[in-house]
Protein backbone atom coordinates (compact mmCIF):
# COMPACT_ATOMS: atom_id res chain seq x y z
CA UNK A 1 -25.46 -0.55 11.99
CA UNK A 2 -23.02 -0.30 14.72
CA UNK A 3 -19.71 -1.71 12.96
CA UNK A 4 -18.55 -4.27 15.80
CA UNK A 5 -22.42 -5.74 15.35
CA UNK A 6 -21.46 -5.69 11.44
CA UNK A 7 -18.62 -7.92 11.98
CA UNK A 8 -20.43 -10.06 14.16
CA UNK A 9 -22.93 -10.62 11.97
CA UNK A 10 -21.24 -10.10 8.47
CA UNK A 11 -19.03 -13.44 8.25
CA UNK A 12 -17.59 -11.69 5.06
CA UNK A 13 -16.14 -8.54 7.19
CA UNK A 14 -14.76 -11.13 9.77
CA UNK A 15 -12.92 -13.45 7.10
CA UNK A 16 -11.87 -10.30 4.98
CA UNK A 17 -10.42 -9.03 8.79
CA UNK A 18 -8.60 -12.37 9.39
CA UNK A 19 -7.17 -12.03 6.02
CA UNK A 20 -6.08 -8.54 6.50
CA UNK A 21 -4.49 -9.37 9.99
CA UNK A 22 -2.55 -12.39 8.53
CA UNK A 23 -1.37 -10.05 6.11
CA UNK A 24 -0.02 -7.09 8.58
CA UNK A 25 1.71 -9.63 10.33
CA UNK A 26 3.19 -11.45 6.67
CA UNK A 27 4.14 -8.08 5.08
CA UNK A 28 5.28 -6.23 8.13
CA UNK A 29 8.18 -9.05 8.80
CA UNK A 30 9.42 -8.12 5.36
CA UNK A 31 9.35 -4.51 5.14
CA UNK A 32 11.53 -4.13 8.48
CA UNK A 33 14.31 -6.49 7.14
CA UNK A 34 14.27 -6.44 3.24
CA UNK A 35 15.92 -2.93 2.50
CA UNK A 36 19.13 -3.61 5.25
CA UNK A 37 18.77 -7.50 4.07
CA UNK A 38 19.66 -6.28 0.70
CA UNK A 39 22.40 -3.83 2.20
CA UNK A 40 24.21 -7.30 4.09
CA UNK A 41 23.97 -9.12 0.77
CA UNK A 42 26.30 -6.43 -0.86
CA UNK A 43 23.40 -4.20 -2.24
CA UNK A 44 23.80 -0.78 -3.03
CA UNK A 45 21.09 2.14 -1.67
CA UNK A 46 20.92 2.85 -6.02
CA UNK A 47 20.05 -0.88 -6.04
CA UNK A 48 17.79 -0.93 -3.48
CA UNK A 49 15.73 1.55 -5.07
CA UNK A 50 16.01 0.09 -8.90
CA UNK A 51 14.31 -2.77 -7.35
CA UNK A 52 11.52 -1.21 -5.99
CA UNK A 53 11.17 0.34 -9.22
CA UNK A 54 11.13 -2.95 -11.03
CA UNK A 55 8.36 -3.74 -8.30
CA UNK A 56 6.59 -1.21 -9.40
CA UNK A 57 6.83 -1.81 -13.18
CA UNK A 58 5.38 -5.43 -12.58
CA UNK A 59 2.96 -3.61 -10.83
CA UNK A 60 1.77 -1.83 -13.23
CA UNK A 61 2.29 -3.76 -16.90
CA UNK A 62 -0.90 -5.62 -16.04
CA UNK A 63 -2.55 -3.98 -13.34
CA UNK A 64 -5.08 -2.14 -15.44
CA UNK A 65 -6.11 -5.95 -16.95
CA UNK A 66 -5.98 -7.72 -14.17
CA UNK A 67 -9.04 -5.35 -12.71
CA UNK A 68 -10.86 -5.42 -15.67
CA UNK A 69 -10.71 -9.62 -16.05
CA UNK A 70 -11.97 -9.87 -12.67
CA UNK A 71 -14.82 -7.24 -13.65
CA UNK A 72 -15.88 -10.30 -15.77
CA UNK A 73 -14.56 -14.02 -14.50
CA UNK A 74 -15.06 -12.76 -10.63
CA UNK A 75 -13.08 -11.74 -7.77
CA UNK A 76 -11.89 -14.52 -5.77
CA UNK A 77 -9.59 -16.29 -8.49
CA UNK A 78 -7.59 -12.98 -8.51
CA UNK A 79 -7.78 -12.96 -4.42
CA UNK A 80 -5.95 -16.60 -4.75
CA UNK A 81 -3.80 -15.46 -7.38
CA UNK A 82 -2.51 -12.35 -5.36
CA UNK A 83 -1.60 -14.31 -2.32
CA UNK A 84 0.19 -17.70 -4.07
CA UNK A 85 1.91 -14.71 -5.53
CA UNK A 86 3.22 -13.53 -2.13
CA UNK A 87 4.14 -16.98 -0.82
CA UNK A 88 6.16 -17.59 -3.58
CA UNK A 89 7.88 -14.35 -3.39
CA UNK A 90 8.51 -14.70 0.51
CA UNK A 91 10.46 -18.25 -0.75
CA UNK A 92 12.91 -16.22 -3.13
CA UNK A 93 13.58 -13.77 -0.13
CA UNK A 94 14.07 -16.42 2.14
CA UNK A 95 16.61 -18.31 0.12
CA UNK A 96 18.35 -15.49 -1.84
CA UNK A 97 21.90 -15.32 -1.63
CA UNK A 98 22.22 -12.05 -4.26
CA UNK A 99 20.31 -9.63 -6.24
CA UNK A 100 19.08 -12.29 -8.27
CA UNK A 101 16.27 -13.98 -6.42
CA UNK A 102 15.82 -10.60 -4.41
CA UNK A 103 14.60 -9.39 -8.20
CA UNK A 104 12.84 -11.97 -8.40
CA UNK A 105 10.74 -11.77 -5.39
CA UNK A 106 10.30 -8.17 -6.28
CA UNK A 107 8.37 -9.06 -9.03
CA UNK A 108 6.48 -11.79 -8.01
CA UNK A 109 5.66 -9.13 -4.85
CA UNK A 110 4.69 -6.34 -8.03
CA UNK A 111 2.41 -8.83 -9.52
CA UNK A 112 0.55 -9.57 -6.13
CA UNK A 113 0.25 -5.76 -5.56
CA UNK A 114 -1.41 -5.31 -9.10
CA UNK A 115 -4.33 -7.39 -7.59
CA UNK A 116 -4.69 -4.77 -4.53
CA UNK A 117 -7.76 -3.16 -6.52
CA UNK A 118 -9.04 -6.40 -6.78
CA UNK A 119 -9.06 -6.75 -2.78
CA UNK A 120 -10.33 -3.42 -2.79
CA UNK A 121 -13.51 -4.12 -5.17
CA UNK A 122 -14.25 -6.93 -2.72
CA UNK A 123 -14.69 -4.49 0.46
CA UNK A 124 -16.57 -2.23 -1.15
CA UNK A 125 -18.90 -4.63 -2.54
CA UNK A 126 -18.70 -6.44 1.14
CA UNK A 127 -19.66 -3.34 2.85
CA UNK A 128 -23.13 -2.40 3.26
CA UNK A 129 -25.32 0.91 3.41
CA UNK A 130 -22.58 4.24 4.39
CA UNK A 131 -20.09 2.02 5.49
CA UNK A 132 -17.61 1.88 3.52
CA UNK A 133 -15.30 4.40 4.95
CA UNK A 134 -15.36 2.96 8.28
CA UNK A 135 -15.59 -0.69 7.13
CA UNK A 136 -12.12 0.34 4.83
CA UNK A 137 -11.03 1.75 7.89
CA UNK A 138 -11.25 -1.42 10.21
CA UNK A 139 -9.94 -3.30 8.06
CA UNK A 140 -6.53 -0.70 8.11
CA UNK A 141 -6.20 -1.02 11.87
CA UNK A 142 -6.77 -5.32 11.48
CA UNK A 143 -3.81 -4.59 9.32
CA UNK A 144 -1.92 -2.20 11.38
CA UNK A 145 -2.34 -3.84 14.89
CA UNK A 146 -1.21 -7.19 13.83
CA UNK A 147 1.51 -5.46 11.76
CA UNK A 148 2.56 -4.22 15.35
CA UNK A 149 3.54 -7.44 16.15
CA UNK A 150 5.50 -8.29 13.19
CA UNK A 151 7.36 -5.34 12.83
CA UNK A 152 8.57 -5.90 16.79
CA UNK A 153 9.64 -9.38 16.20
CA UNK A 154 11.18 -9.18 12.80
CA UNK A 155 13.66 -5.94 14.11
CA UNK A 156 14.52 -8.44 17.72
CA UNK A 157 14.67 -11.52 15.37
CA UNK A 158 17.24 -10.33 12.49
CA UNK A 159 19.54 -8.48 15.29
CA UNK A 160 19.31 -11.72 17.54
CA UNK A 161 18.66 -15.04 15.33
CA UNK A 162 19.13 -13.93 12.09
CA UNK A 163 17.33 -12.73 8.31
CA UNK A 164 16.04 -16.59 7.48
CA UNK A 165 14.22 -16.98 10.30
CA UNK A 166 12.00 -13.62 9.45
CA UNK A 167 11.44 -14.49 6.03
CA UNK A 168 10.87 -17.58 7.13
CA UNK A 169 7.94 -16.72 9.62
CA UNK A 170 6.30 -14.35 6.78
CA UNK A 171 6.38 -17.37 4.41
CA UNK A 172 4.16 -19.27 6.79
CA UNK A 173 1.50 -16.35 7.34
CA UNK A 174 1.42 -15.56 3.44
CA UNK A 175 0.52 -19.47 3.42
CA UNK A 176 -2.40 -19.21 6.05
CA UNK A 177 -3.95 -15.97 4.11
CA UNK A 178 -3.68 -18.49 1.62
CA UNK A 179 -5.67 -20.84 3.21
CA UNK A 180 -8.47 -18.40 4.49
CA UNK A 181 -8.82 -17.08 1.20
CA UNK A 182 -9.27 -19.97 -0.17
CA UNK A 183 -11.79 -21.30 2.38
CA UNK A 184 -13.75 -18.52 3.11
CA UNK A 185 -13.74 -15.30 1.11
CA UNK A 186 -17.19 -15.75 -0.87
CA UNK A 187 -17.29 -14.25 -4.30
CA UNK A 188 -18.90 -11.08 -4.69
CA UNK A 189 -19.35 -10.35 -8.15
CA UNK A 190 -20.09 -13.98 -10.15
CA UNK A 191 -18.96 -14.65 -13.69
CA UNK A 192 -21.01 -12.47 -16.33
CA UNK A 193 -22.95 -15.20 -18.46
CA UNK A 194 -21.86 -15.25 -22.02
CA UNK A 195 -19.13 -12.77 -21.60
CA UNK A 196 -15.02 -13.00 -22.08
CA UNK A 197 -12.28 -10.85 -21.82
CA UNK A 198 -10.86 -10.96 -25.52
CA UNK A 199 -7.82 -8.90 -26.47
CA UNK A 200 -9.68 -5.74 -27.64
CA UNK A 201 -10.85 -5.62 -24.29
CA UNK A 202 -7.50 -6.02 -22.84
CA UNK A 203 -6.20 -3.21 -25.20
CA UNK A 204 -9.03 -1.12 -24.71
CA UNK A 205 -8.26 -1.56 -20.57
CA UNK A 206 -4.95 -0.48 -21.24
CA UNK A 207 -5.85 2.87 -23.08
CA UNK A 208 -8.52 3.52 -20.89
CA UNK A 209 -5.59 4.09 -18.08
CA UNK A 210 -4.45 7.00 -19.75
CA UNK A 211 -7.99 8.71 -20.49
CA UNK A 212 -9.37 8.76 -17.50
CA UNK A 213 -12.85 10.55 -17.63
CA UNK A 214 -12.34 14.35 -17.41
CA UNK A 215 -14.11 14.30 -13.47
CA UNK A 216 -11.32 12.24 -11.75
CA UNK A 217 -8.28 14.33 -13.72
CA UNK A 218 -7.85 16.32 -10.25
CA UNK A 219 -7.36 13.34 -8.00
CA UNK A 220 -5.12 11.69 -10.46
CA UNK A 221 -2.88 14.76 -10.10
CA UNK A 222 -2.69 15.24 -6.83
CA UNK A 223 -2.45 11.43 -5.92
CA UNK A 224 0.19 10.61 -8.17
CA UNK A 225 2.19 13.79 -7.04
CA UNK A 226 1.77 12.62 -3.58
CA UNK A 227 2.92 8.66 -4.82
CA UNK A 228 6.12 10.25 -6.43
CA UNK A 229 7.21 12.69 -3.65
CA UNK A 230 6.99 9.79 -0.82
CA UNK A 231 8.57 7.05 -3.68
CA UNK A 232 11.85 9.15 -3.94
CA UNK A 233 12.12 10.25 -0.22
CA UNK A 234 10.07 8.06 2.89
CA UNK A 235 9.97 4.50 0.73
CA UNK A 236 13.92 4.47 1.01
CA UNK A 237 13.93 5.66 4.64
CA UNK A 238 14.97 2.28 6.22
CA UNK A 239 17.73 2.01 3.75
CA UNK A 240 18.70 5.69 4.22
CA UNK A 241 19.07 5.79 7.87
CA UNK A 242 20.88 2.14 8.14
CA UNK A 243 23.61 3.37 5.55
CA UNK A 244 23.86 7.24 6.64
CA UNK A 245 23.10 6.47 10.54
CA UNK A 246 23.51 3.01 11.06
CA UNK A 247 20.02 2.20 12.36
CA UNK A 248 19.61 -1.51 13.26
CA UNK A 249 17.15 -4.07 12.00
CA UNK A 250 15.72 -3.63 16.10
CA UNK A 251 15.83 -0.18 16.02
CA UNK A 252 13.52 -0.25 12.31
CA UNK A 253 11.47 -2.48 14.05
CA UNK A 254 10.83 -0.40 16.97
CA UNK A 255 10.08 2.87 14.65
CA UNK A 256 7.41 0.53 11.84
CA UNK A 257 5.80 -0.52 15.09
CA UNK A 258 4.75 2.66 16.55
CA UNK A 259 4.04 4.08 13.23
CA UNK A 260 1.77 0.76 12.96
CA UNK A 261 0.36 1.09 16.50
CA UNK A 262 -0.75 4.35 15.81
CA UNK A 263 -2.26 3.96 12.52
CA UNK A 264 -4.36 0.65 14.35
CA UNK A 265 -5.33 2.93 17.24
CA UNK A 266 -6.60 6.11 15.37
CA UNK A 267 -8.10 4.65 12.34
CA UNK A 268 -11.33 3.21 13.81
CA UNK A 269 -11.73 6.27 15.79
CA UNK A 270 -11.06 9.03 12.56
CA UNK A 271 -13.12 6.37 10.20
CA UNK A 272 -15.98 7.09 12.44
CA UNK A 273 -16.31 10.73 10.71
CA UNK A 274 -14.65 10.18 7.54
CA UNK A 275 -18.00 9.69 5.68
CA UNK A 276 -19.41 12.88 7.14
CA UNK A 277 -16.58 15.15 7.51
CA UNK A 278 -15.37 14.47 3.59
CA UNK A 279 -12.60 12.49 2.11
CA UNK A 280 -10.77 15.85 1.11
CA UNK A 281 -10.36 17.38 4.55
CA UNK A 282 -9.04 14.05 5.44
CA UNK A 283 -6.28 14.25 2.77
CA UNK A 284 -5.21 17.59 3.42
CA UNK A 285 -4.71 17.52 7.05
CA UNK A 286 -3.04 14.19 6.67
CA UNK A 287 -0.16 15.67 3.89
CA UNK A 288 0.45 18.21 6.37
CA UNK A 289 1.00 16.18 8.91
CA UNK A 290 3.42 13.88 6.82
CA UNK A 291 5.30 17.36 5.66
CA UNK A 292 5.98 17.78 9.52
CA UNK A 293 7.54 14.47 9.81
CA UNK A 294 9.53 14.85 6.53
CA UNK A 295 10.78 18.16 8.15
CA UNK A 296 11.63 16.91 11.65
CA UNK A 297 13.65 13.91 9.72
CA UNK A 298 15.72 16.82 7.91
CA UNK A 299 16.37 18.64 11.02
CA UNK A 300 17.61 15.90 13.29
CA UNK A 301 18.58 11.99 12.86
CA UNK A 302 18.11 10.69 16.10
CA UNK A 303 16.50 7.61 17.04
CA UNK A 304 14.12 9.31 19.43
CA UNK A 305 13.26 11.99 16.61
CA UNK A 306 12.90 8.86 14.45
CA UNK A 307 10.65 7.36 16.63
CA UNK A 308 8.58 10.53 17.13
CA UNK A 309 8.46 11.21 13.13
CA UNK A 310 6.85 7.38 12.82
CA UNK A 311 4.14 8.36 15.59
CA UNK A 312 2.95 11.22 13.39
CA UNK A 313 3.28 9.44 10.21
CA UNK A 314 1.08 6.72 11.59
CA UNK A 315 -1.30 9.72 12.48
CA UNK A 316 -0.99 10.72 8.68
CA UNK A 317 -1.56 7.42 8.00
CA UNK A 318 -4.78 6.78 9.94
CA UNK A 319 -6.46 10.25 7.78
CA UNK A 320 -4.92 9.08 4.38
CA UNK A 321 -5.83 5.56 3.88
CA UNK A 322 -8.95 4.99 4.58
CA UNK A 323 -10.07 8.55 2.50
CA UNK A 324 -7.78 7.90 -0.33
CA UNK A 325 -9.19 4.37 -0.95
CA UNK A 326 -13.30 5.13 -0.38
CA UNK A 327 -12.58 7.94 -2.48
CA UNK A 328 -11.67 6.33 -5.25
CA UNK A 329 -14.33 3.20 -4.67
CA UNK A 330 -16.97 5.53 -4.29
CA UNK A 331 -16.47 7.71 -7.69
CA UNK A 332 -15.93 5.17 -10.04
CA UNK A 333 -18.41 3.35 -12.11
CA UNK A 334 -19.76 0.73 -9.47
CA UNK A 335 -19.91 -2.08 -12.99
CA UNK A 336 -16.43 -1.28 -13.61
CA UNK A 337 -14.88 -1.15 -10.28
CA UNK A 338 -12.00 -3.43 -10.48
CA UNK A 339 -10.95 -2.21 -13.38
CA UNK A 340 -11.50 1.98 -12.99
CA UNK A 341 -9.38 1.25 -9.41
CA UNK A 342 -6.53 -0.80 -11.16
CA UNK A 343 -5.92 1.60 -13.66
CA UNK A 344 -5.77 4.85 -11.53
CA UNK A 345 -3.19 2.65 -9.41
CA UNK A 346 -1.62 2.27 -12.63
CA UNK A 347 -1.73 5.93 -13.92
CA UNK A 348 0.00 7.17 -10.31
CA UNK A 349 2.29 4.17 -10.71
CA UNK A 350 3.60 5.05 -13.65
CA UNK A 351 4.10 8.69 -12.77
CA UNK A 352 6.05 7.40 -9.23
CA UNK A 353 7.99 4.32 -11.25
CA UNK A 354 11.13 6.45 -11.24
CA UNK A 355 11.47 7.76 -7.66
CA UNK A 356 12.70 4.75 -5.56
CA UNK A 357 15.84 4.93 -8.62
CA UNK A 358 15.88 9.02 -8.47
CA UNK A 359 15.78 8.50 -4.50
CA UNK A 360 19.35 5.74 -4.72
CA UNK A 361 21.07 8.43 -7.25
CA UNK A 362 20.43 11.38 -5.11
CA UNK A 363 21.72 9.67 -2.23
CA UNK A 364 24.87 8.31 -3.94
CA UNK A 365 24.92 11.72 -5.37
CA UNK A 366 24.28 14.14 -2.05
CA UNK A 367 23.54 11.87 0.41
CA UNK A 368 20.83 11.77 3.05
CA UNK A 369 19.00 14.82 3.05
CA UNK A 370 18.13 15.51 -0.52
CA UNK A 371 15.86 12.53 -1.46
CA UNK A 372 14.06 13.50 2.07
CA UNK A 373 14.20 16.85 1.32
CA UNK A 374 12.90 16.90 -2.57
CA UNK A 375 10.03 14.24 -0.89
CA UNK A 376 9.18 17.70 1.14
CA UNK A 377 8.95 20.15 -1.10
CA UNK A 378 6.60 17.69 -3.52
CA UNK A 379 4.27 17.00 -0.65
CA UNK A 380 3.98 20.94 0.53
CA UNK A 381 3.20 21.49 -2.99
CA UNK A 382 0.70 18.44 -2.92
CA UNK A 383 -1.15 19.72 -0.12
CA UNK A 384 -2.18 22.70 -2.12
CA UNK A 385 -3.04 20.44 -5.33
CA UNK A 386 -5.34 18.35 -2.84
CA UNK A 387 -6.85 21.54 -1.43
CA UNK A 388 -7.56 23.18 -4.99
CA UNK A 389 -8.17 20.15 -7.54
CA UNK A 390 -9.92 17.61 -5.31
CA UNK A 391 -13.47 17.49 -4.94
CA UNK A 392 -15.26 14.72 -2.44
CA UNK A 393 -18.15 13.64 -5.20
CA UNK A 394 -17.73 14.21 -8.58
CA UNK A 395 -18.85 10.92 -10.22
CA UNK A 396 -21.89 11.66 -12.62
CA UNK A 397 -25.59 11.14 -11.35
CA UNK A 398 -26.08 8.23 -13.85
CA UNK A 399 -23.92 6.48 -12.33
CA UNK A 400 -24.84 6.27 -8.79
């Protein structure tokens, strides 16, 4: 079925796309500003990246249980939960005055993020037949193309009006995704009769993220090299070139847009193939592409080179999303979906929890170019690790 027809027809797609689009606009306000937000408030780039670090460690103390309780009690109370999570996290940003409430909205934002495999169990059991790839894939460039929009205003906004009001207009979209969630994401996996979640099965949740069954040992590898390398280097990049070159909030903007506008545009056309060309080649070519923008960033500092590097990272972008995530979705066990995606998010998690900290010490250590340069050399080895260790099926017959 043609996908546009799917949408049409599907009102599941189309509320899961309005939720998506809401959310590109909500979280692309914030990423632009937050990092040189921080840097105003008297923030240091060490700081910056402890934070995102204790993000990441909310992130991941319950993201393994989280998946596995809504394997049980259903998706859409975790849907609500992950975005009353956001709004309340876009309230401390707005009205923090220090590192304090900025800590705290970083882990109110970590706990919302555990629930991403959550979101992802619902599109894969929303999509029907061989669509998953491309309907993952849509619902990237819904993301991206209305992320286009908030990464243009919040950069014009901050340089021209001020931080409040762009926290302020992300507040109000993380309210309406709210809303639509609410009011029309249908459930897609209802309460299992006569079951509960009891605490062995929380404990046994939590092992189970660090025994991973012996077939998905290659993508854990390579994915959580990958998560590391681009948490030391590219996550601090906004930070990084507003302290070392003193890139404006506008300029940011400009860059996060057309990396966003190219992701939007290429992603519907690449998802068309990703089911039949493989998830693997997809991978690949897209680490090589991101080595050439972590390269070009070494070599030269400019805006325009800046702007060019975000053009081919939203190219990168475009192949690694969409392969990355049905990947994962599609060689898991299909009963235990939630949970299998939650804690391979929180395997890699772990792995990366230190770079955003090891990326503020080399910096404050050597400056710019080492945390972009040690991001390099991890993903030129990660392209190989992809290549050799990374197979496009490998979930056991009984389980399709």
């Amino acid at each position: 079925m043609d996908i546009l027809k799917s949408i049409r027809e599907e009102k599941q797609i189309l509320y899961l796309a309005v939720v998506t689009a809401l959310r590109g606009i909500r979280d692309n306000l914030r990423v632009v500003v937050w990092q040189p937000f921080a840097l105003s408030l008297g923030v240091s780039i060490r700081s910056i990246g402890a934070l995102e670090s204790l993000m990441d460690l909310a992130k991941i103390t319950v993201q393994p249980v989280l998946g596995a309780a809504s394997d049980i009690y259903g998706r859409k109370p975790f849907l609500i939960l992950r975005d009353l999570l956001i709004l309340l996290s876009g309230l401390c940003f707005l009205f923090a005055r220090s590192w304090l409430l900025l800590a705290v909205g970083m882990t109110l934002m970590g706990l919302s993020v555990a629930l991403i495999p959550v979101w992802q169990a619902v599109v894969a059991e929303s999509a029907k037949g061989n669509e998953m790839g491309m309907v993952y894939s849509v619902l990237g460039s819904c993301y991206m193309a209305t992320g286009l929009l908030g990464t243009l205003a919040a950069g014009w906004l901050a340089d021209n009006v001020g931080y409040s009001i762009v926290f302020s207009l992300s507040t109000l979209f993380a309210f309406a995704s709210l809303l639509v969630t609410v009011l029309r994401i249908e459930e897609t996996r209802e309460r299992a009769t006569s079951a509960s979640f009891t605490l062995s099965q929380v404990w046994r949740s939590l092992l189970d993220t660090f025994r991973p069954p012996k077939y998905l040992w290659g993508f854990y590898v390579a994915m959580s090299v990958d998560l590391f390398a681009f948490s030391v280097g590219w996550r601090l990049i906004n930070g990084l070139l507003t302290e070392a070159f003193s890139f404006t909030p506008g300029m940011l903007g400009l860059m996060i847009a057309v990396n966003a506008g190219t992701m939007a545009l290429f992603q519907v056309v690449l998802g068309r193939y990703l089911d039949r060309v493989g998830y693997v080649k997809y991978l690949v070519i897209s680490q090589i592409l991101s080595c050439i923008v972590l390269a070009s960033l070494l070599l030269n500092q400019s805006f325009q080179v800046a702007m060019a590097a975000n053009v081919l990272m939203g190219f990168s972008a475009a192949f690694w999303g969409p392969a990355e995530q049905a990947w994962i979705a599609q060689n898991v066990d299909p009963e235990e979906r939630a949970k299998s995606i939650g804690g391979y998010a929180t395997f890699r998690g772990l792995v990366a929890l230190p770079g955003p900290f090891i990326g503020g010490i080399l910096y404050d250590a050597y400056g710019y170019y080492m945390p972009v340069l040690v991001n390099l050399v991890l993903a030129v080895i990660d392209v190989g690790l992809i290549a050799f260790l990374v197979r496009d099926r490998v979930r056991p017959e009984k389980m399709v």
